[in-house]
Every structure is written in structure tokens, then in C-alpha cells.
Protein backbone atom coordinates (compact mmCIF):
# COMPACT_ATOMS: atom_id res chain seq x y z
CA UNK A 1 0.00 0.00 0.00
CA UNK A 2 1.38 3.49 -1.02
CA UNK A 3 0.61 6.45 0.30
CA UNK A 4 1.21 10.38 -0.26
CA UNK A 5 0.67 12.72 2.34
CA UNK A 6 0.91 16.39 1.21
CA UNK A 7 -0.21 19.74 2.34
CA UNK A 8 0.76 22.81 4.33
CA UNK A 9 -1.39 21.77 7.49
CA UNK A 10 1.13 19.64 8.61
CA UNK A 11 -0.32 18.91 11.83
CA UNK A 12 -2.88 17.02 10.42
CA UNK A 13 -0.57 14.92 8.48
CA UNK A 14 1.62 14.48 11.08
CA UNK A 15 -0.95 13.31 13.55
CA UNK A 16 -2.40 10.98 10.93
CA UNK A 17 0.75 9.45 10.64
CA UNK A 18 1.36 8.88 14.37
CA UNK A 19 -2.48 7.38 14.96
CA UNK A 20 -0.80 4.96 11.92
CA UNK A 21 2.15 4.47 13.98
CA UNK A 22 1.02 3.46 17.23
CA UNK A 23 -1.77 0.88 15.50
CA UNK A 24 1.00 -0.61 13.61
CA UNK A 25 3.50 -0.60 16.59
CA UNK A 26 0.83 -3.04 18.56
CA UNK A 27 0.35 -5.34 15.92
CA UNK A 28 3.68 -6.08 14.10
CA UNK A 29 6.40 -4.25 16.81
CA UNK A 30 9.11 -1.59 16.61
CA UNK A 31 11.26 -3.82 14.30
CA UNK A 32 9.12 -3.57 11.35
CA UNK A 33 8.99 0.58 11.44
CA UNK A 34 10.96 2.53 9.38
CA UNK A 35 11.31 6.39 9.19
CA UNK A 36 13.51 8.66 7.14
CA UNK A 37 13.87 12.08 7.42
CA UNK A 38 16.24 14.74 7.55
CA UNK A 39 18.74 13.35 10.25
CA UNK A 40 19.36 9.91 8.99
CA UNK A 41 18.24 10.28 4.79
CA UNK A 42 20.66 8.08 3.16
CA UNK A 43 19.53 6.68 -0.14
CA UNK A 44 21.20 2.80 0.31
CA UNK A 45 19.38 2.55 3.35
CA UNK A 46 16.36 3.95 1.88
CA UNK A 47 16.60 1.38 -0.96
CA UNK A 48 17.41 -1.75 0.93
CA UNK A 49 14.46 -1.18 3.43
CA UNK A 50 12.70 -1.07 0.62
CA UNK A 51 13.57 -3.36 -1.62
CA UNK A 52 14.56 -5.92 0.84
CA UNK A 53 11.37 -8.42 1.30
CA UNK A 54 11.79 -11.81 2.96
CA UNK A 55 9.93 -15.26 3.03
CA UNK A 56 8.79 -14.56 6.64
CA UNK A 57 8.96 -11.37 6.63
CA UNK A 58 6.23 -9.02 8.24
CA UNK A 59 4.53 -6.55 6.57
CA UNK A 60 6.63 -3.13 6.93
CA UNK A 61 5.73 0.68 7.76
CA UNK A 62 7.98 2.93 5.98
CA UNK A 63 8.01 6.88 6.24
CA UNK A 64 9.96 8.55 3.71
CA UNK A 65 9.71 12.31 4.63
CA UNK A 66 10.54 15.42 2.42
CA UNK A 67 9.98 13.33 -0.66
CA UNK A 68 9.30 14.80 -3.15
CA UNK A 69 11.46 17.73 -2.76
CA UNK A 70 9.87 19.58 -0.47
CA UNK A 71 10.34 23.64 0.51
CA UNK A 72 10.32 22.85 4.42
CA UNK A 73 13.35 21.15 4.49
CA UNK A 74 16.08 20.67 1.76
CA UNK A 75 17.79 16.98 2.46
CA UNK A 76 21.06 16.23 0.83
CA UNK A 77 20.76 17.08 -3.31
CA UNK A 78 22.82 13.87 -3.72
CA UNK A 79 20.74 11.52 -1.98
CA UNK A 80 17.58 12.54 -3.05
CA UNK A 81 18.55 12.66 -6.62
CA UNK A 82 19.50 9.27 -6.38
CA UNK A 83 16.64 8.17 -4.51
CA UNK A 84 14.09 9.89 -7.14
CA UNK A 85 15.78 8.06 -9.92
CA UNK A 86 15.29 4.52 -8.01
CA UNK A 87 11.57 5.45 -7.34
CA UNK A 88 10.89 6.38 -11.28
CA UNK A 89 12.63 3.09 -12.37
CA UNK A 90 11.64 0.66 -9.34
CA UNK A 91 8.68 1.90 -7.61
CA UNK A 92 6.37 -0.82 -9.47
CA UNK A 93 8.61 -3.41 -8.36
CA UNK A 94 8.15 -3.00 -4.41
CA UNK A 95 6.08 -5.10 -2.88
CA UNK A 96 2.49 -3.79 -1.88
CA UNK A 97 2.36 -5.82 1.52
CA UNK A 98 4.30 -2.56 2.68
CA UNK A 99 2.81 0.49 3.58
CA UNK A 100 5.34 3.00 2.43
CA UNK A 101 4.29 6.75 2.97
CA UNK A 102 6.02 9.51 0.70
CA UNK A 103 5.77 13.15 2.99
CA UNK A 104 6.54 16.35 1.64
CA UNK A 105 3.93 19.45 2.97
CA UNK A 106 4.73 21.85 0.70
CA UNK A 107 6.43 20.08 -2.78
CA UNK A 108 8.21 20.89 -6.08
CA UNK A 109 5.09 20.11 -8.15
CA UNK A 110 7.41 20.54 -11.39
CA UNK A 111 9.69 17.79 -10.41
CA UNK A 112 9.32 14.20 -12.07
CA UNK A 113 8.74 12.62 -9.25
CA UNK A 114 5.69 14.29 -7.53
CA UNK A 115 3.96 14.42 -10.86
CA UNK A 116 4.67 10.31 -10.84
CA UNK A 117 3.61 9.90 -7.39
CA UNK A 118 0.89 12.39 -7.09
CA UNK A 119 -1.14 10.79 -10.92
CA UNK A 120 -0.29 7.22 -10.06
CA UNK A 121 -3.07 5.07 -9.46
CA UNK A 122 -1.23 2.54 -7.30
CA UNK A 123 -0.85 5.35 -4.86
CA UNK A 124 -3.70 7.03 -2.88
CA UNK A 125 -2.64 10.61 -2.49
CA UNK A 126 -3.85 12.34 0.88
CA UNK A 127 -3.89 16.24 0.45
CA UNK A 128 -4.12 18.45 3.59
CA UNK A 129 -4.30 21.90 2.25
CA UNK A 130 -4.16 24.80 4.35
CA UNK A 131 -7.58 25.57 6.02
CA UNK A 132 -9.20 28.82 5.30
CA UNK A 133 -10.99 30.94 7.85
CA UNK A 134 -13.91 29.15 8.36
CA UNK A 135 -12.59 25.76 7.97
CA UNK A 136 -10.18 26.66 10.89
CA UNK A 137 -12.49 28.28 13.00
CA UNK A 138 -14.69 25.29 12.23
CA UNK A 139 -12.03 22.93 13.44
CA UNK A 140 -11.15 24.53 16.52
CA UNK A 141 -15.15 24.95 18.05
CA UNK A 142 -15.29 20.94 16.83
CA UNK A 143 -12.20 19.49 18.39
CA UNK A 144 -12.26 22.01 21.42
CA UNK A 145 -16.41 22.23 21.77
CA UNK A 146 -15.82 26.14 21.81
CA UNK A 147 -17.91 28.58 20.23
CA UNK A 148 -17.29 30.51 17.42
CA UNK A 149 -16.34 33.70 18.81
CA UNK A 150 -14.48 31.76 21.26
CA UNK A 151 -12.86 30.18 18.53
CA UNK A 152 -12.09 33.06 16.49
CA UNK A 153 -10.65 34.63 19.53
CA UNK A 154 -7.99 31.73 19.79
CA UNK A 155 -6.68 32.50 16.31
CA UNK A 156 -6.58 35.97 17.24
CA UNK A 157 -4.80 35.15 20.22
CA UNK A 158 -2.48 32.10 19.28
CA UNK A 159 -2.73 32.42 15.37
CA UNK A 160 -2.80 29.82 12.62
CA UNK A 161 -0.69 27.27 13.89
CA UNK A 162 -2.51 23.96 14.90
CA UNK A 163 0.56 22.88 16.41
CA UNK A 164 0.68 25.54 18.78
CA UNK A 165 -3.05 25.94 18.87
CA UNK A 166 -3.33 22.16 20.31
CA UNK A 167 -0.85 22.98 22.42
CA UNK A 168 -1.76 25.83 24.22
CA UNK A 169 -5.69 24.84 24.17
CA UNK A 170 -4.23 21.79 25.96
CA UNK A 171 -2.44 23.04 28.64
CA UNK A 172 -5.93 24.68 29.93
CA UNK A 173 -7.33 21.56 30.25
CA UNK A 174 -5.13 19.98 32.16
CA UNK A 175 -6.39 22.75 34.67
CA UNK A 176 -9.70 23.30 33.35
CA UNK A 177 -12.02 20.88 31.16
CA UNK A 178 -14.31 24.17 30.24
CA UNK A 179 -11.98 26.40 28.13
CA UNK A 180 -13.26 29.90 28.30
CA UNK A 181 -11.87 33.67 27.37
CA UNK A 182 -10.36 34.40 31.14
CA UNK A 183 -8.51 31.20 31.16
CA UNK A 184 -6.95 31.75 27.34
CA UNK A 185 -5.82 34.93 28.89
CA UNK A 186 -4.34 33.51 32.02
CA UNK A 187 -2.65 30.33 30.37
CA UNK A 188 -2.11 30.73 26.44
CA UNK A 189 0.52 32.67 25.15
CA UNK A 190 1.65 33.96 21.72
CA UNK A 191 4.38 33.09 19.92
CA UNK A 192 6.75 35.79 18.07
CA UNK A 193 4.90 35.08 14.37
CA UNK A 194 2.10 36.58 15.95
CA UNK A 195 3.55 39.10 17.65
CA UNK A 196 5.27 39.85 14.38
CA UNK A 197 2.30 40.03 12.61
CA UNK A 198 0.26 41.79 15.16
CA UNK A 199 3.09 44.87 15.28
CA UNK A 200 2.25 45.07 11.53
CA UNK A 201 -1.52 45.46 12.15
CA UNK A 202 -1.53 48.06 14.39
CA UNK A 203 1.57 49.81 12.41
CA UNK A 204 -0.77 52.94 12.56
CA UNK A 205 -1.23 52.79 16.19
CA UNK A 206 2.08 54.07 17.43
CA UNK A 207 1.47 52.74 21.51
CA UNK A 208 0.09 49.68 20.55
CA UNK A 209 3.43 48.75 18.22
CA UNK A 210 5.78 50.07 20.94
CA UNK A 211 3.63 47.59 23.69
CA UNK A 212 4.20 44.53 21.20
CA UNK A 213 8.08 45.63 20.43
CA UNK A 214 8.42 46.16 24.78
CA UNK A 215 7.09 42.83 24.91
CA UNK A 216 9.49 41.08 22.40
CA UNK A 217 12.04 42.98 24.68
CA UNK A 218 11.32 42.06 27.73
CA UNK A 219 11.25 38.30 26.19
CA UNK A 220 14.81 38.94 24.88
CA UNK A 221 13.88 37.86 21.57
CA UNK A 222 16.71 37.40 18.97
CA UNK A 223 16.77 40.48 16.70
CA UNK A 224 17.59 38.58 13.59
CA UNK A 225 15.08 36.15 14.10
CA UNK A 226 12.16 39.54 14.43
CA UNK A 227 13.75 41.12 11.51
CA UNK A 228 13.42 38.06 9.38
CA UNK A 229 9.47 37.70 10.67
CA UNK A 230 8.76 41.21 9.85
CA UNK A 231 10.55 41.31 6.38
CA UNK A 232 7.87 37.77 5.61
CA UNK A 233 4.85 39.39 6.75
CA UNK A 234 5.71 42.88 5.11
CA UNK A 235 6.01 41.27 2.21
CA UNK A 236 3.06 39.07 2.64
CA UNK A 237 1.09 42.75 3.21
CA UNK A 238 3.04 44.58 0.02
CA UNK A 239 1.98 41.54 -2.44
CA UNK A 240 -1.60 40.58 -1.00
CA UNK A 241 -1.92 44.18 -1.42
CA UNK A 242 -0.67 44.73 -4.93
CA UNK A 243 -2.97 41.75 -5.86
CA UNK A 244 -6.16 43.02 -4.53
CA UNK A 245 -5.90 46.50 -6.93
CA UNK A 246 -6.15 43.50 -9.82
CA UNK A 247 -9.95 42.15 -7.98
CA UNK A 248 -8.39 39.07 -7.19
CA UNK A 249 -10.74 37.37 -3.94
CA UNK A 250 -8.46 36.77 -0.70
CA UNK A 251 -8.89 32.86 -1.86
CA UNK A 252 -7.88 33.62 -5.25
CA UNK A 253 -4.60 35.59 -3.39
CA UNK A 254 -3.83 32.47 -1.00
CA UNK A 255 -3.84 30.09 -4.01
CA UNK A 256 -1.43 32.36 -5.88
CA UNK A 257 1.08 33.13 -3.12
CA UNK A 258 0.80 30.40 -1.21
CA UNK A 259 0.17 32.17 1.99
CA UNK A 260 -2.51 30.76 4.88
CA UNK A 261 -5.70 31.62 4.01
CA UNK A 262 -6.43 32.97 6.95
CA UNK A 263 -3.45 35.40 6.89
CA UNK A 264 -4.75 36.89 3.76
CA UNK A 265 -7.74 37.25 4.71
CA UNK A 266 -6.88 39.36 7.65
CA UNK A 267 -4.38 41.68 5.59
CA UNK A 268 -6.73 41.45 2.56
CA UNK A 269 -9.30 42.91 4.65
CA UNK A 270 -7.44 45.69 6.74
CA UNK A 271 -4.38 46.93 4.31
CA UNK A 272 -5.10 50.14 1.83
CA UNK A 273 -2.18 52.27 1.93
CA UNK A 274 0.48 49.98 1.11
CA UNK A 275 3.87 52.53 0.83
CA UNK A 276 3.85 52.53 4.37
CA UNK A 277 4.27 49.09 4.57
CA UNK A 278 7.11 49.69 1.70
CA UNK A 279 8.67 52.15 3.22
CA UNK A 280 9.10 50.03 6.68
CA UNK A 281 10.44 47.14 4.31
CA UNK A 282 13.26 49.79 3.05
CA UNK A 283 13.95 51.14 6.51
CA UNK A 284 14.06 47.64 8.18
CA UNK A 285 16.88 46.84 5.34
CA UNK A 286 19.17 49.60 6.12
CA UNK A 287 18.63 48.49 9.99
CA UNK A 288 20.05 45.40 9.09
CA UNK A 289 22.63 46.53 6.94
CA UNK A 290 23.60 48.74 9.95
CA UNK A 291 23.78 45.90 12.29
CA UNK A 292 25.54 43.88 10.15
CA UNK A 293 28.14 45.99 8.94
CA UNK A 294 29.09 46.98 12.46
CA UNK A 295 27.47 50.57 12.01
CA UNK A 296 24.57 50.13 14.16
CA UNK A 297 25.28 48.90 17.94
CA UNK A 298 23.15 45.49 17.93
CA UNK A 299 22.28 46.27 21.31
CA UNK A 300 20.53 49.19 20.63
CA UNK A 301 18.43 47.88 17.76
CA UNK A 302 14.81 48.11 19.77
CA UNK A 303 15.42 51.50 19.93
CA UNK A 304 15.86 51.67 16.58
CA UNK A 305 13.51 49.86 15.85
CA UNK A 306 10.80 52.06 17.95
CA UNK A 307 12.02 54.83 16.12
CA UNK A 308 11.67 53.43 12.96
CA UNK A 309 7.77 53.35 13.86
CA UNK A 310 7.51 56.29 15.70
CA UNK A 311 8.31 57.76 12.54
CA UNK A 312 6.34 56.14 10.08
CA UNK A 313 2.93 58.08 12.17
């Protein structure tokens, strides 16, 4: 049995995979499970687990992740190459008492490969695309038995990351089995993508920027690590926004620019006058450019920072 998990809700996948896992653990045992990924992708191990099929053998899991090349994470050009080539020529030719399962969330749909694996018959593909807004607000007020504003305020809150969404939700009830709006408060927190983004919404509102940037300070965030989260988003805003003067719909947008849903919707909705946006991408360059050439103290770059914004109003 072959299988292709893709998509960019990789939670989904990768808690499909593990529900798999532990079923297939109790019946056959740890010997019989294979995974690949980034730490130990080697293509003659990958081919001899694969190829190899005994008498008395028992059936086999396999989980070959980042195949095909995938934009997540880049494994070694010379072992993937060579393990593409055996999967084109030899694929056929492995035996079907397996269950082998290709991962790769967000692929190279030019390459050979994922236009073999992704058209072939012998292999059912399972697609997790990225949930829009009301797929994802859906999701939450099922698997959490919260209500829609509820819900919606947990995105707000914690943003578009099931991962992290599951994971804060979760800590609550280990306290609490009734999540409500004072205990999201007390327990959840953000995470610096949504801090990041939420600076960028309220770019207008000098004090509520400075609050977020104070906040990133106090949390001794890494600067390069803000920089590179504001330089996404601001381009996220600059494009969603130069596609909107052509009508396109914020689904239309997400398809194009493969961006969450969710996130275009919210800047698809709120942005209009995109050259400020522009003109914080410019100043945020020469920022780094400062730091980097040793002509802006590194230390100081909140301050900088703040003043960029202060003078953007």
C-alpha cells in the first residue's frame, strides 16, 4: 500500500501518521517501522528497506519524509537525486504488503517525481491543504467544543498554527475541562509570528506597536530572528496588497502566493495604503545593513527599531 501525504497543514498529516504508527507498533512491533527524514536520509538505506522483502517477513511501515522535494526542508541534493531516480525506475517493483508513505507538505510540483507519485493510481494521495478561515475556526469549536467567537478569539490570540493551537488549548485543560476567554488569557501565550504580525496590524497605532516591540524585549527575543518575521509578513502585506488593486478574492490571493488563508484574509481585509508598509520594508533593510556591517550597535536595535515606527505616524 502506497501512500502520499501532502499539504501545508502539517499537523494534520503528522498526527495521521502517528495514529498509523502506534496501531502498527501493537500489531507487528518496533522492528518492522521505518522512518527517514532529515537526520538519517541516506539513499542505500532507503533502498534496501525497501527493496529488501523476505519469506517470513512481516509486513513493513515505511516513512519517507521530504519526498518529493519539499520547501520545508532541503535533504542532501545527492541523496535525493539518487533516490528519485530509483523510485521512477523501481517503484512498481516493491512489494504492496508494505505500507510506504512519501511526505513532503509543501512540494516541487514541477519535479518528475511528484507528478509520478501524485497521478499514479497505485498510490492514494492524501492532500491536507491549508484551512481557510472558516474551515479553521470550524475545526477549533469541533475538536475544542468552543464557540465561534471563542474560537475566532484563539486564532486571534495564538494564530494559525494547529501545532501551537493544540498545544496551548491543551495546557488549559489539564487545569480546566471548560476552556473559556479568562482562562486563554491567564494560560495561552503567543508566539513571536504573531507578535510579528500583530506589530504590523496596528503599524498605525504608534502605543500599541511600541507595547508589542516592549514585549518582544522584555522576552529577549533574537533580533535577527524579528527582523526576518517582519521582512515575511511585510512582504506578505506589500503583495496581497498589490494583488487586490487586480480584484483578485483573498482565496484567489492564497492560491497564488501560497500564503494561509487565513493570513490573507486578515491583511486582505485591513491593508489600503500599502507605501507605508514599503517604506518600513526599506527602513528595516538599512537596519540590518547597519547591524551587520558593524554601524549600528546590535544592542541598541529596539530603539531603533521604535524609532523606525515612531516615525512612520
Amino acid at each position: 500500500m502506497y501512500f502520499f501525504f501532502t499539504g501545508e497543514e502539517r499537523y494534520l498529516i503528522d498526527n495521521q501518521l502517528e495514529k498509523w504508527k502506534k496501531a502498527f507498533l501493537q500489531k507487528y512491533g518496533e522492528n518492522n517501522f521505518y522512518s527517514f527524514w532529515e537526520g538519517n536520509f541516506e539513499f542505500e538505506k532507503i533502498s534496501s528497506v525497501l527493496m529488501w522483502w523476505g519469506l517470513f517477513d512481516e509486513k513493513k511501515f515505511i516513512i519517507i519524509k521530504w519526498v518529493p522535494k519539499d520547501s520545508f526542508v532541503k535533504v542532501p541534493s545527492w541523496e535525493y537525486e539518487k533516490l528519485e531516480n530509483f523510485l521512477l525506475e523501481h517503484l512498481d517493483n516493491i512489494s504492496s504488503e508494505n505500507v510506504i508513505c512519501f511526505v513532503s507538505y509543501k512540494p516541487d510540483k514541477r519535479t518528475k517525481l511528484y507528478k509520478f507519485l501524485a497521478k499514479n493510481s497505485n498510490i492514494e494521495l492524501k492532500e491536507y491543504k491549508a484551512f481557510s478561515e472558516k474551515q479553521l475556526i470550524a475545526y477549533i469549536v469541533k475538536t475544542f467544543q468552543l464557540s465561534e467567537s471563542l474560537a475566532r478569539y484563539v486564532v486571534e490570540k495564538i494564530w494559525t498554527n494547529l501545532f501551537n493551537i493544540h498545544n496551548e488549548l491543551e495546557k488549559i485543560l489539564k487545569v480546566n475541562w471548560n476552556i473559556t476567554k479568562e482562562l486563554i488569557d491567564k494560560y495561552t501565550t503567543t508566539n513571536v509570528e504573531q507578535d510579528s504580525f500583530a506589530l504590523l496590524d496596528n503599524i498605525v497605532n504608534s502605543q500599541q506597536a511600541l507595547n508589542i516591540l516592549w514585549k518582544l524585549q522584555e522576552n529577549k527575543e533574537d533580533i535577527f530572528k524579528i527582523l526576518g518575521l517582519l521582512y515575511w509578513n511585510l512582504k506578505n502585506v506589500i503583495l496581497i496588497a498589490e494583488q487586490k488593486q487586480y480584484w483578485l478574492s483573498s482565496k484567489e490571493v492564497a492560491s497564488k502566493l501560497w500564503v494561509h488563508p487565513f493570513v490573507v484574509w486578515k491583511i486582505y481585509k485591513n491593508v489600503n495604503n500599502v507605501a507605508i508598509y514599503k517604506e518600513m520594508f526599506k527602513k528595516l533593510l538599512d537596519l540590518d545593513y547597519g547591524i551587520k556591517s558593524w554601524k549600528v550597535d546590535s544592542s541598541l536595535w529596539y530603539m531603533y527599531l521604535k524609532k523606525i515606527i515612531l516615525n512612520l505616524n
